[in-house]
C-alpha atoms as a PDB file:
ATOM      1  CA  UNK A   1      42.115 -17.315 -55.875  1.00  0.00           C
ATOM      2  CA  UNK A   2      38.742 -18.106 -54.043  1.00  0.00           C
ATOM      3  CA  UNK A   3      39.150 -18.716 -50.369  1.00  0.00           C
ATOM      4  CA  UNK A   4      37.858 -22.172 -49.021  1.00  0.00           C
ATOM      5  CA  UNK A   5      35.744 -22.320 -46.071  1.00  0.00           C
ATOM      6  CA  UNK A   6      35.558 -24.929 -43.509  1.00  0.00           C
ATOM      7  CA  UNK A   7      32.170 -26.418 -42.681  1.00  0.00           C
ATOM      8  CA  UNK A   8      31.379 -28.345 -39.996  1.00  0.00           C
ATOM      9  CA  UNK A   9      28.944 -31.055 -39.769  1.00  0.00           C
ATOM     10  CA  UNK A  10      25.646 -31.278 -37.812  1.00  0.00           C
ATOM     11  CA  UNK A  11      26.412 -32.906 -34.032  1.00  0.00           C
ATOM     12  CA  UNK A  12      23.350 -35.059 -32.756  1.00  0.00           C
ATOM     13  CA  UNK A  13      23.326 -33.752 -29.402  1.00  0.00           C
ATOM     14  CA  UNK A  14      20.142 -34.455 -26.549  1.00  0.00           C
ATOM     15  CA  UNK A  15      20.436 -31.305 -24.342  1.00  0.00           C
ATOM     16  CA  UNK A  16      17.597 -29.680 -22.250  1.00  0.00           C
ATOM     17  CA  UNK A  17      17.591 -25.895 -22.282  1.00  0.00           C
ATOM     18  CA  UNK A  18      16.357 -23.962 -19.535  1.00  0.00           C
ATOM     19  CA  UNK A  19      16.217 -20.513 -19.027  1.00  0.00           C
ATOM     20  CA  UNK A  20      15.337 -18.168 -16.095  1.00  0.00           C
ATOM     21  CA  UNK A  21      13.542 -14.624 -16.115  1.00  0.00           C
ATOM     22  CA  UNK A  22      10.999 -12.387 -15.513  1.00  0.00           C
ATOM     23  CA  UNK A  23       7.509 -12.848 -16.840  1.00  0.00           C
ATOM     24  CA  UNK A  24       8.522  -9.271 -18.799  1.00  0.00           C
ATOM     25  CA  UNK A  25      11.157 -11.229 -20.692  1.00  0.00           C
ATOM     26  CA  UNK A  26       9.251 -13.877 -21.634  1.00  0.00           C
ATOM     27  CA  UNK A  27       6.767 -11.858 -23.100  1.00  0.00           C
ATOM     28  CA  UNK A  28       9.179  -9.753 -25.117  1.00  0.00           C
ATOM     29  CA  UNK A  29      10.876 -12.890 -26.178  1.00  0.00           C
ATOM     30  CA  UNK A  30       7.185 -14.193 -27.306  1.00  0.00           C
ATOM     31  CA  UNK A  31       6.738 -11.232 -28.886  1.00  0.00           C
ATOM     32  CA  UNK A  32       9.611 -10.583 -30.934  1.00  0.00           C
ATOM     33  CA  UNK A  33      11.345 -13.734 -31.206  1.00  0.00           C
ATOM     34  CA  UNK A  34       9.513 -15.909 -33.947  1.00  0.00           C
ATOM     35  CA  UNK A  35      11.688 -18.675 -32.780  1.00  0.00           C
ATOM     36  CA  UNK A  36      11.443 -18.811 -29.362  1.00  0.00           C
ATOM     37  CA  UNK A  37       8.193 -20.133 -29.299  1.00  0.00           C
ATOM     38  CA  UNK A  38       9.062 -23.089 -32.040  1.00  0.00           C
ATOM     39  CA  UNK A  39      12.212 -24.015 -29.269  1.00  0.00           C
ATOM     40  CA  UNK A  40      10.701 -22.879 -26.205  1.00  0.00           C
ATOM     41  CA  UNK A  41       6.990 -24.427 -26.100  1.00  0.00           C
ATOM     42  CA  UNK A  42       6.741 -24.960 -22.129  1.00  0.00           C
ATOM     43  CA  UNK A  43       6.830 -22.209 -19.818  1.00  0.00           C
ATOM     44  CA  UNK A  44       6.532 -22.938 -16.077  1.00  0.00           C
ATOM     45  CA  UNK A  45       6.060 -20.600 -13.461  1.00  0.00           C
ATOM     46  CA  UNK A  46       8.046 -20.950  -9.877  1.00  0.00           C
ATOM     47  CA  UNK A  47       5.318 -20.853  -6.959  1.00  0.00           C
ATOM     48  CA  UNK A  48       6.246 -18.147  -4.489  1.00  0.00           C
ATOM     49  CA  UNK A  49       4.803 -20.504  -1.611  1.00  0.00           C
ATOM     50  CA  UNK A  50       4.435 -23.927  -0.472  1.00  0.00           C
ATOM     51  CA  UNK A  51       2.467 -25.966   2.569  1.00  0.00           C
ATOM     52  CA  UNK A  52       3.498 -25.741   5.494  1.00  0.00           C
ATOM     53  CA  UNK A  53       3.994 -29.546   6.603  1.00  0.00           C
ATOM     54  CA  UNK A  54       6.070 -31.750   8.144  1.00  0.00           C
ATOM     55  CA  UNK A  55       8.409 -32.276   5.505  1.00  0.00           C
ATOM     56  CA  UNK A  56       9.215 -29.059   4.240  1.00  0.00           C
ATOM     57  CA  UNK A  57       9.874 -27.867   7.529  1.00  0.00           C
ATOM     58  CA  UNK A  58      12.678 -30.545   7.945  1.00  0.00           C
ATOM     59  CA  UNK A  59      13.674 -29.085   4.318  1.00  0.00           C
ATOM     60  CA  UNK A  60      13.581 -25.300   5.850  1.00  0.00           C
ATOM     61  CA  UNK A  61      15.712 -26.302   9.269  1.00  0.00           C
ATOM     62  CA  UNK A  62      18.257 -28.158   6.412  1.00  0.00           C
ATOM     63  CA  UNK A  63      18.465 -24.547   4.351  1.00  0.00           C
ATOM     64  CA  UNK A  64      19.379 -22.822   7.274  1.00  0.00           C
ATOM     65  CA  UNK A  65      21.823 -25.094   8.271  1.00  0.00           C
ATOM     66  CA  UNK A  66      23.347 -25.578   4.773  1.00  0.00           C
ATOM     67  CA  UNK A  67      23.144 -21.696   5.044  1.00  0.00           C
ATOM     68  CA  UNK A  68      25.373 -21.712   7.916  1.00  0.00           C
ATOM     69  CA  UNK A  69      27.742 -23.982   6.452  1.00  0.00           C
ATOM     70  CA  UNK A  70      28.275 -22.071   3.449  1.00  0.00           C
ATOM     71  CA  UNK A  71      28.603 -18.416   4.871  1.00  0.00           C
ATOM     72  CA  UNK A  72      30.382 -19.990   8.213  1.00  0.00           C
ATOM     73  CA  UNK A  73      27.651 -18.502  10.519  1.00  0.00           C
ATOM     74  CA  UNK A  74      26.999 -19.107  14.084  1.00  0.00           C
ATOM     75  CA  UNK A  75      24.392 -22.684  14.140  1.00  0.00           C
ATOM     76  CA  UNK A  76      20.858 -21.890  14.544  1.00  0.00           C
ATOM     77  CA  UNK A  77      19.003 -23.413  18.105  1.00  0.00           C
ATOM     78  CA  UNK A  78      15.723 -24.956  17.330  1.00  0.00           C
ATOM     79  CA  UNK A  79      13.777 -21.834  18.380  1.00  0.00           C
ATOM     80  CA  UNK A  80      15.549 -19.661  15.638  1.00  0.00           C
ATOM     81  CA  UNK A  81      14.926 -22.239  13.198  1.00  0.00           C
ATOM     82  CA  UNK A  82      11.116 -21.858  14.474  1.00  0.00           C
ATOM     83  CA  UNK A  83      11.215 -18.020  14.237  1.00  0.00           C
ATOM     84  CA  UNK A  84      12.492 -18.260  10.340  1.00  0.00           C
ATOM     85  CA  UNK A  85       9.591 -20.348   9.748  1.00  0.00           C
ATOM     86  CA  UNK A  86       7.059 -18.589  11.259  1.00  0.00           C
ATOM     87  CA  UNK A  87       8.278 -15.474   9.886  1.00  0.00           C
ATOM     88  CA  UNK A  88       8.217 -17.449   6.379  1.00  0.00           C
ATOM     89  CA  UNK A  89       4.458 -17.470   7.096  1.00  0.00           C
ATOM     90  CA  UNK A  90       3.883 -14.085   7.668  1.00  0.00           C
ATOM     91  CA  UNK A  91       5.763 -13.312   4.277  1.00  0.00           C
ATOM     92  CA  UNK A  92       2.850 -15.137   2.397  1.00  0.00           C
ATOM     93  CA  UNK A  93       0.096 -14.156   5.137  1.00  0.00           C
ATOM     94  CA  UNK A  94      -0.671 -17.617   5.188  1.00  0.00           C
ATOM     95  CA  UNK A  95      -0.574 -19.444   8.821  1.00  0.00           C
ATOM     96  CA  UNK A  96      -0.525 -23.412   6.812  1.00  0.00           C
ATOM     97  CA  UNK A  97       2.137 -22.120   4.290  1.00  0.00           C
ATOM     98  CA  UNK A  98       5.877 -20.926   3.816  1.00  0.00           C
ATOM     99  CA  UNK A  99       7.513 -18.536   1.378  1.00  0.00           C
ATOM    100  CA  UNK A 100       9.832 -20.215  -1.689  1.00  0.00           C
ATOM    101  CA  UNK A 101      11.622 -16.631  -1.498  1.00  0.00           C
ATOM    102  CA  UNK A 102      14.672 -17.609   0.006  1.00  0.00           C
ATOM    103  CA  UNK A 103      16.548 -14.604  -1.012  1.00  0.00           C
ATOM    104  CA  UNK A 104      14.369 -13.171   2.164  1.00  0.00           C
ATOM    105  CA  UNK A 105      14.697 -15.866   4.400  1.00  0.00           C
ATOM    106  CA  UNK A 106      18.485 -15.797   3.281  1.00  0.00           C
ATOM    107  CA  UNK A 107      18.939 -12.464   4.280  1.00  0.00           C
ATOM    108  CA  UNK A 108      17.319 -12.634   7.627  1.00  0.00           C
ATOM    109  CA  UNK A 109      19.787 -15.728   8.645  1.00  0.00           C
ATOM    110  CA  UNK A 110      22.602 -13.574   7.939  1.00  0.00           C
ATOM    111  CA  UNK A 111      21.348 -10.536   9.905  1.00  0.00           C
ATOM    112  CA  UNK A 112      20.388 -12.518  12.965  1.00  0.00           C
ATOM    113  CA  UNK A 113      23.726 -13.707  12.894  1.00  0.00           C
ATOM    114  CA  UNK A 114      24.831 -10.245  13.031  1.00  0.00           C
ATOM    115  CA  UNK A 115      23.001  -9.684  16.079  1.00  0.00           C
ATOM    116  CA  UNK A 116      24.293 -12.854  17.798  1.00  0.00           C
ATOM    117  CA  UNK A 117      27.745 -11.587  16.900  1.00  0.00           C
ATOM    118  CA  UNK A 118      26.766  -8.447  19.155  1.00  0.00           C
ATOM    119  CA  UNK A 119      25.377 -10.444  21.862  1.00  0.00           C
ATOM    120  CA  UNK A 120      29.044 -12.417  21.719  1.00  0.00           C
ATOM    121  CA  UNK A 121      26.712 -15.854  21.569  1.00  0.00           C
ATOM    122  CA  UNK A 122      28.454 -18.974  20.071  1.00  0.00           C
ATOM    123  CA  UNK A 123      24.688 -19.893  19.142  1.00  0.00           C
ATOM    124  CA  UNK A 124      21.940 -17.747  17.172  1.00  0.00           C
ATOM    125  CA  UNK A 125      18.706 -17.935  19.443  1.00  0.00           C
ATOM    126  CA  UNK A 126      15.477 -16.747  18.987  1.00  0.00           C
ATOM    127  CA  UNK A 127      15.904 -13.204  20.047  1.00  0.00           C
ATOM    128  CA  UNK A 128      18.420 -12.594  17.933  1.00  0.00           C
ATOM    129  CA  UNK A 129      15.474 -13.919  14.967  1.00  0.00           C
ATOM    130  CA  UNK A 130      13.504 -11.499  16.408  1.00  0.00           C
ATOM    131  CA  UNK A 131      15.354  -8.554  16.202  1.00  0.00           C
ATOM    132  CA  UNK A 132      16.533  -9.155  12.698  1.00  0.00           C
ATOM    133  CA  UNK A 133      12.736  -9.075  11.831  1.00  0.00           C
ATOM    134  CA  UNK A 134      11.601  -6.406  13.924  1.00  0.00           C
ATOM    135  CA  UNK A 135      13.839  -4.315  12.979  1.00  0.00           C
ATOM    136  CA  UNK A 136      14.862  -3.198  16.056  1.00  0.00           C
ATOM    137  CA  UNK A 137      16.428  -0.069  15.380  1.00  0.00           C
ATOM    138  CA  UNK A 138      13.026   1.659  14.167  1.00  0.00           C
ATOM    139  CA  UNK A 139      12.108   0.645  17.641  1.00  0.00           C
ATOM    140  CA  UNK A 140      14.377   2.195  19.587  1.00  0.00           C
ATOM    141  CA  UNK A 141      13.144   5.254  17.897  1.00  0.00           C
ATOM    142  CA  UNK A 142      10.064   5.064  18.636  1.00  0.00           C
ATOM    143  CA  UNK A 143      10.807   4.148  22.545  1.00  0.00           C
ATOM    144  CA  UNK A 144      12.883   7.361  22.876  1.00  0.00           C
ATOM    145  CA  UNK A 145      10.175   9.562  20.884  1.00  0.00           C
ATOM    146  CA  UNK A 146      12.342   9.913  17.734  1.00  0.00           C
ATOM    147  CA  UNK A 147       8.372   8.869  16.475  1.00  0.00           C
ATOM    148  CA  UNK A 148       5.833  10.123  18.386  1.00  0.00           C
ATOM    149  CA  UNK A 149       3.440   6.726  18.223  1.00  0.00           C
ATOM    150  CA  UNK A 150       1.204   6.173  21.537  1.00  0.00           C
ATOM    151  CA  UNK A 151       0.100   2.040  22.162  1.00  0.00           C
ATOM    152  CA  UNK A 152      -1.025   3.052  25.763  1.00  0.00           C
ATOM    153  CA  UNK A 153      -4.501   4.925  26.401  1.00  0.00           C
ATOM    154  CA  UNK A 154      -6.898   6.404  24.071  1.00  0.00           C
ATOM    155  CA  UNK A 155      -6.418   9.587  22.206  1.00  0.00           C
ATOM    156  CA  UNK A 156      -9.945  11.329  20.372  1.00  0.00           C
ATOM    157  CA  UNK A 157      -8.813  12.017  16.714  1.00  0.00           C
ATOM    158  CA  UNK A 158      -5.494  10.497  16.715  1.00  0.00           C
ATOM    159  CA  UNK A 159      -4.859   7.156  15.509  1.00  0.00           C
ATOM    160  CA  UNK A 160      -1.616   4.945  14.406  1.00  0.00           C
ATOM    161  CA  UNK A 161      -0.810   4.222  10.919  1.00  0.00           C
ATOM    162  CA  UNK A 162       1.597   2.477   8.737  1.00  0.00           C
ATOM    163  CA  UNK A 163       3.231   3.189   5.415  1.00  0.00           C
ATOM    164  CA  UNK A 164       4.790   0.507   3.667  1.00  0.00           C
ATOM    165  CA  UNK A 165       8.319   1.632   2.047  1.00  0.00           C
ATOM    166  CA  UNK A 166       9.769  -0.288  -0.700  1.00  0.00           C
ATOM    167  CA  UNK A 167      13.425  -0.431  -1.823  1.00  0.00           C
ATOM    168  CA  UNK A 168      14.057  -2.652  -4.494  1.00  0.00           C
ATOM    169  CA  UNK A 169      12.705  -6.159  -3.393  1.00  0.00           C
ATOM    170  CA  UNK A 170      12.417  -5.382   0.130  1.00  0.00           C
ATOM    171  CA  UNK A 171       9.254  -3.429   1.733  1.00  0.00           C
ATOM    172  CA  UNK A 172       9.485  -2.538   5.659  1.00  0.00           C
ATOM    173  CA  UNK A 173       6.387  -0.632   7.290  1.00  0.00           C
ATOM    174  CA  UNK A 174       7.445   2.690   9.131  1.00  0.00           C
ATOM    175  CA  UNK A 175       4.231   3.259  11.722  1.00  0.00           C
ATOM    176  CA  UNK A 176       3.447   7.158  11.723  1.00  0.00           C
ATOM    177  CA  UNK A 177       0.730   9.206  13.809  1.00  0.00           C
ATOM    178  CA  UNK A 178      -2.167  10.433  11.731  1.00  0.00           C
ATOM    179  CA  UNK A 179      -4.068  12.883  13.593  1.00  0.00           C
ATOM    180  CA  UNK A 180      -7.381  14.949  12.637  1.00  0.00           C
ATOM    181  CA  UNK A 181      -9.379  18.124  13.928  1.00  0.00           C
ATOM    182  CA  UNK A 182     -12.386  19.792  13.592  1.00  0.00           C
ATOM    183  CA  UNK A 183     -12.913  23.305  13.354  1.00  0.00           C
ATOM    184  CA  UNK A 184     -15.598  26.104  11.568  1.00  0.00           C
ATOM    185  CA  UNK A 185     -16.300  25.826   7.302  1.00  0.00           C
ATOM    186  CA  UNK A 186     -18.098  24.542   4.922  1.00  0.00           C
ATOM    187  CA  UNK A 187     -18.277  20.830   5.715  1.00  0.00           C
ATOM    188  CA  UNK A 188     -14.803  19.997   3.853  1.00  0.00           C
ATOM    189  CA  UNK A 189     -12.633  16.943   4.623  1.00  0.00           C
ATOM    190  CA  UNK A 190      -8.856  18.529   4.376  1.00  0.00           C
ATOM    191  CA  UNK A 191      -6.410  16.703   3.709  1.00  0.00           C
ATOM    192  CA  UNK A 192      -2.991  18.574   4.436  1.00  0.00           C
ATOM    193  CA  UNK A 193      -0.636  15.783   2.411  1.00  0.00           C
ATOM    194  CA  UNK A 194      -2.629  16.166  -1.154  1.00  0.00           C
ATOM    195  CA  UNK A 195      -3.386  19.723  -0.261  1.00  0.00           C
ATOM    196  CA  UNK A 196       0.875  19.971  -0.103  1.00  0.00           C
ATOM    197  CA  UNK A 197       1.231  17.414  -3.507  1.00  0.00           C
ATOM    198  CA  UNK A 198       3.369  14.823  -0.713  1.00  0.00           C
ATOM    199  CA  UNK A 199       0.747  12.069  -1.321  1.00  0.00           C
ATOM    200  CA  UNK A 200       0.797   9.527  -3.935  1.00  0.00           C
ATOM    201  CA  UNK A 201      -2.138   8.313  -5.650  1.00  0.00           C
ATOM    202  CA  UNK A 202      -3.155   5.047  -3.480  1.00  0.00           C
ATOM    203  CA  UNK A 203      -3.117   7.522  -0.693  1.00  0.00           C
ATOM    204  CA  UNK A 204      -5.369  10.333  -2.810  1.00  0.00           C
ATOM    205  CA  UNK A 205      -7.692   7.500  -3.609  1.00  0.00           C
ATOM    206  CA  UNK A 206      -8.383   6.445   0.002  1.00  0.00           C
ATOM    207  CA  UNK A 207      -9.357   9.836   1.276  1.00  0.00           C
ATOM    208  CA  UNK A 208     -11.537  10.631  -1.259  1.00  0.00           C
ATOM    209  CA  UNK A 209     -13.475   7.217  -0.612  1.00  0.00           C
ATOM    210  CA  UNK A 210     -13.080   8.012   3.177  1.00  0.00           C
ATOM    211  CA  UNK A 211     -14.687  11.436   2.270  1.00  0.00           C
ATOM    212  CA  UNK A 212     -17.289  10.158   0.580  1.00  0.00           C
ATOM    213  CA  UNK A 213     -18.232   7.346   3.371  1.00  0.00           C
ATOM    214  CA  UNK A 214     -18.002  10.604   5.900  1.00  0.00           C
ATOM    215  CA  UNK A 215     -20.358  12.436   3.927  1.00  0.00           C
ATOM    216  CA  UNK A 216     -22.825   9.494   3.434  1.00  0.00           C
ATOM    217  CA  UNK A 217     -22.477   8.636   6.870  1.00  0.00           C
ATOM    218  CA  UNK A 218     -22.744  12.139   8.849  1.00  0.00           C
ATOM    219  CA  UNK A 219     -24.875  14.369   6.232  1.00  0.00           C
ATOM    220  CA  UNK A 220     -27.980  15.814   7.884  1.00  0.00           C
ATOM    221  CA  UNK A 221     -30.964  15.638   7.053  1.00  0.00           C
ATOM    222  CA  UNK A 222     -32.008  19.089   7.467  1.00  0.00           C
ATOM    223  CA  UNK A 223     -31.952  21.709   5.304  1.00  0.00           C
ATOM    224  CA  UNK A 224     -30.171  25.184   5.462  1.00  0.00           C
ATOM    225  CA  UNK A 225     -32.147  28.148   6.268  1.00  0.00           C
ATOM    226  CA  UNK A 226     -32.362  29.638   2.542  1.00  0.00           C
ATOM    227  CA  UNK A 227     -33.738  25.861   1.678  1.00  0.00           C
ATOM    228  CA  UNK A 228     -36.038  25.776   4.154  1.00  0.00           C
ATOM    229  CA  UNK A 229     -37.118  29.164   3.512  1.00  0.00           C
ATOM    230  CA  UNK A 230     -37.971  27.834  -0.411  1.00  0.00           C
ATOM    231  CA  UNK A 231     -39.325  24.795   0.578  1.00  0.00           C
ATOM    232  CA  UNK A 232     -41.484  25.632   3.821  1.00  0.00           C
ATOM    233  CA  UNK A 233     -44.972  25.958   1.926  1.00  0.00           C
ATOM    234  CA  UNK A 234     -44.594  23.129  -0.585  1.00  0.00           C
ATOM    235  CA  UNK A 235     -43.973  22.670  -4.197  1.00  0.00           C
ATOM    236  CA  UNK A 236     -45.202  26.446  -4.728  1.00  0.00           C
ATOM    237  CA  UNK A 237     -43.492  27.838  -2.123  1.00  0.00           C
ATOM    238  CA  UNK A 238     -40.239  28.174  -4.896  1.00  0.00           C
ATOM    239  CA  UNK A 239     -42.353  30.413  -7.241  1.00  0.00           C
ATOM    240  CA  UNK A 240     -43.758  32.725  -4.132  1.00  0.00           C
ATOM    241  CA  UNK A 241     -40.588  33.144  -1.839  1.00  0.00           C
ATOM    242  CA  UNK A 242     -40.021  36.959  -0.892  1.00  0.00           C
ATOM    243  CA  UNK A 243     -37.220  36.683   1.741  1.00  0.00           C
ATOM    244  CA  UNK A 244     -33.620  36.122  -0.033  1.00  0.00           C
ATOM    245  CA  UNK A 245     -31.389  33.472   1.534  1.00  0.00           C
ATOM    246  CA  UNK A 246     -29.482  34.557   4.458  1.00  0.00           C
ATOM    247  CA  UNK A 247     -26.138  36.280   3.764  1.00  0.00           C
ATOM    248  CA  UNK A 248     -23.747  33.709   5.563  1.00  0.00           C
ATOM    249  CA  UNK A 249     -25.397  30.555   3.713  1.00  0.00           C
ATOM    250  CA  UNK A 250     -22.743  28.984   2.152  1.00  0.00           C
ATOM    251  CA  UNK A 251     -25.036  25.942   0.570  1.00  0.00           C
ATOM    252  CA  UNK A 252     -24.437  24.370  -3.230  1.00  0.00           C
ATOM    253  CA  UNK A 253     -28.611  26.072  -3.172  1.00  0.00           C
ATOM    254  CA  UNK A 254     -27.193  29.363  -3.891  1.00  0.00           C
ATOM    255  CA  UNK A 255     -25.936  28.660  -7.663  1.00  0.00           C
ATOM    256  CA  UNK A 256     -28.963  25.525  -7.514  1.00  0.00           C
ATOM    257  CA  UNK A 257     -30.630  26.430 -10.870  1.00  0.00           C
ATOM    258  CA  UNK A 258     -34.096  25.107  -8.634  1.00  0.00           C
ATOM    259  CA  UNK A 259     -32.862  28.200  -6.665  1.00  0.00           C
ATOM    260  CA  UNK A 260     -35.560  30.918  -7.885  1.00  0.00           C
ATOM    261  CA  UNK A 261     -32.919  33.157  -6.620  1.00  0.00           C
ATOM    262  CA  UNK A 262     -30.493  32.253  -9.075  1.00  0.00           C
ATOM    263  CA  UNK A 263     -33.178  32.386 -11.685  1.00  0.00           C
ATOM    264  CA  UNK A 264     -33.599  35.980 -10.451  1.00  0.00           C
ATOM    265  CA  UNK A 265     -30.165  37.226 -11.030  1.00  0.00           C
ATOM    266  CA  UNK A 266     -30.613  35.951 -14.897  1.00  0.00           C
ATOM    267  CA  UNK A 267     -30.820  38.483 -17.057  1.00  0.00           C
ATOM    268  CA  UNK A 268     -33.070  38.109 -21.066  1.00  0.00           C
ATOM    269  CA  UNK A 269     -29.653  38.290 -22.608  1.00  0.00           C
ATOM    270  CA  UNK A 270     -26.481  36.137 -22.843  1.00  0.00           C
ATOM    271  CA  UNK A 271     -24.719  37.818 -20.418  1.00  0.00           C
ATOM    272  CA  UNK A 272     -25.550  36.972 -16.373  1.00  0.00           C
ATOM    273  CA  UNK A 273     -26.147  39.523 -13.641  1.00  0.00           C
ATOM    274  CA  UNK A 274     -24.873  39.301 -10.032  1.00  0.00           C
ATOM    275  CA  UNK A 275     -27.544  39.638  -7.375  1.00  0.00           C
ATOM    276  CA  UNK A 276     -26.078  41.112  -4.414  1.00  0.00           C
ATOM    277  CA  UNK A 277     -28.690  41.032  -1.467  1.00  0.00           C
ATOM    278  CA  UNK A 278     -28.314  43.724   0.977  1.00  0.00           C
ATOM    279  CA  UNK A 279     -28.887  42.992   5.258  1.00  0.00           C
END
């Protein structure tokens, strides 16, 4: 005996859909989805900032305190609130305007306060701000020469860098001595980090640019002994040349095929013939 089945009819029903993701999603969606685009046509993208006026920094000093409410923290003074916000401005490196990440700004109400907690203040002040964003801890490490990092006095060769460290959604700078010397070769930059495969690309990238300015910038004009020894009497002077280049030249103009040296050491065959010139 056939089975009946119960269908239901059609509902009119005026609903807005909205959903929330990452640009990645959408795109997948978009891509393998054919309806997604027939019921999702407008796609609007959340601005990670905002201006920094009047009335959004009433609406900033009312997050915090809704914050407060909600987590039962300590209540902000006016100069904390004033920290947050300027710190909202360095997020976005923008002095007239304020992050919309308030995930961050959510975070550091919490920590500072933590640190009010330690202080045993009834209030959160500025200072406590301030060492929820300066992380105060990487300090203290560098003031009792955990890291070796001098802001007093000049040093020749030596200067103070940061690396940028990201976990997850937060990145926090860690400030580390880079140092340089000089010493006897063959006018090579070394760089001890690639040369060790502890350097990421960004970082491989940058040195070979900064070799590349060094050489531009420093390169003499002069030319090494063997060179000048080719080139003393003119364009000729490479075709009548008696005296090899010196011994100790280490110059790209020994393996130059301009080099009538290196045109020497050829032999009428395929093979090639090492020269070896004698003191």
């Amino acid at each position: 005996m056939p089975s009946a089945t119960l269908r239901t009819e059609p509902i009119s029903v005026n609903v807005r859909i909205i959903l929330v993701g990452t640009p990645a999603l959408l795109r997948n969606l978009q891509a393998y989805d054919d309806d997604f685009k027939r019921y999702f046509k407008v796609a609007a993208e959340f601005d990670s900032l905002m201006e920094r006026s009047p009335k959004n920094l009433m609406k900033y000093a009312s997050f915090v305190a809704a914050r407060c409410q909600q987590n039962e923290l300590r209540p902000f003074h006016s100069e904390a609130v004033a920290r947050i916000v300027d710190n909202s401005s360095r997020l976005v490196e923008h002095q007239n305007k304020l992050t919309t990440r308030f995930m961050d700004v959510s975070q550091i109400i919490t920590e500072s306060d933590f640190w009010a907690s330690k202080d045993k203040a009834t209030v959160v002040m500025g200072s406590h701000v301030k060492k929820a964003i300066d992380e105060a801890r990487l300090r203290e490490m560098i003031e009792d020469g955990s890291i070796h990092i001098d802001t007093e006095g000049e040093v020749v060769g030596q200067i103070n860098g940061l690396a940028v460290l990201s976990l997850g959604d937060q990145a926090s700078g860690k400030p580390s001595r880079i140092t340089a010397g000089v010493s006897l070769g063959r006018g090579q930059l070394l760089n001890i980090e690639r040369e060790a495969r502890m350097s990421g690309r960004i970082h491989d990238k940058g040195f070979v640019i900064l070799t590349a300015t060094s050489r531009a910038n420093t390169a003499s004009p002069g030319l090494c002994r063997c060179r000048q020894a080719l080139d003393s009497n003119g364009p000729t002077a490479r075709s009548t040349a008696t005296a090899p280049p010196p011994r100790s030249c280490t110059h790209s103009c020994l393996s130059s095929r301009a080099n009538p040296w290196h045109r020497a050491s050829r032999s009428p065959g395929p093979s090639i013939k090492t020269v070896r010139f004698r003191p």
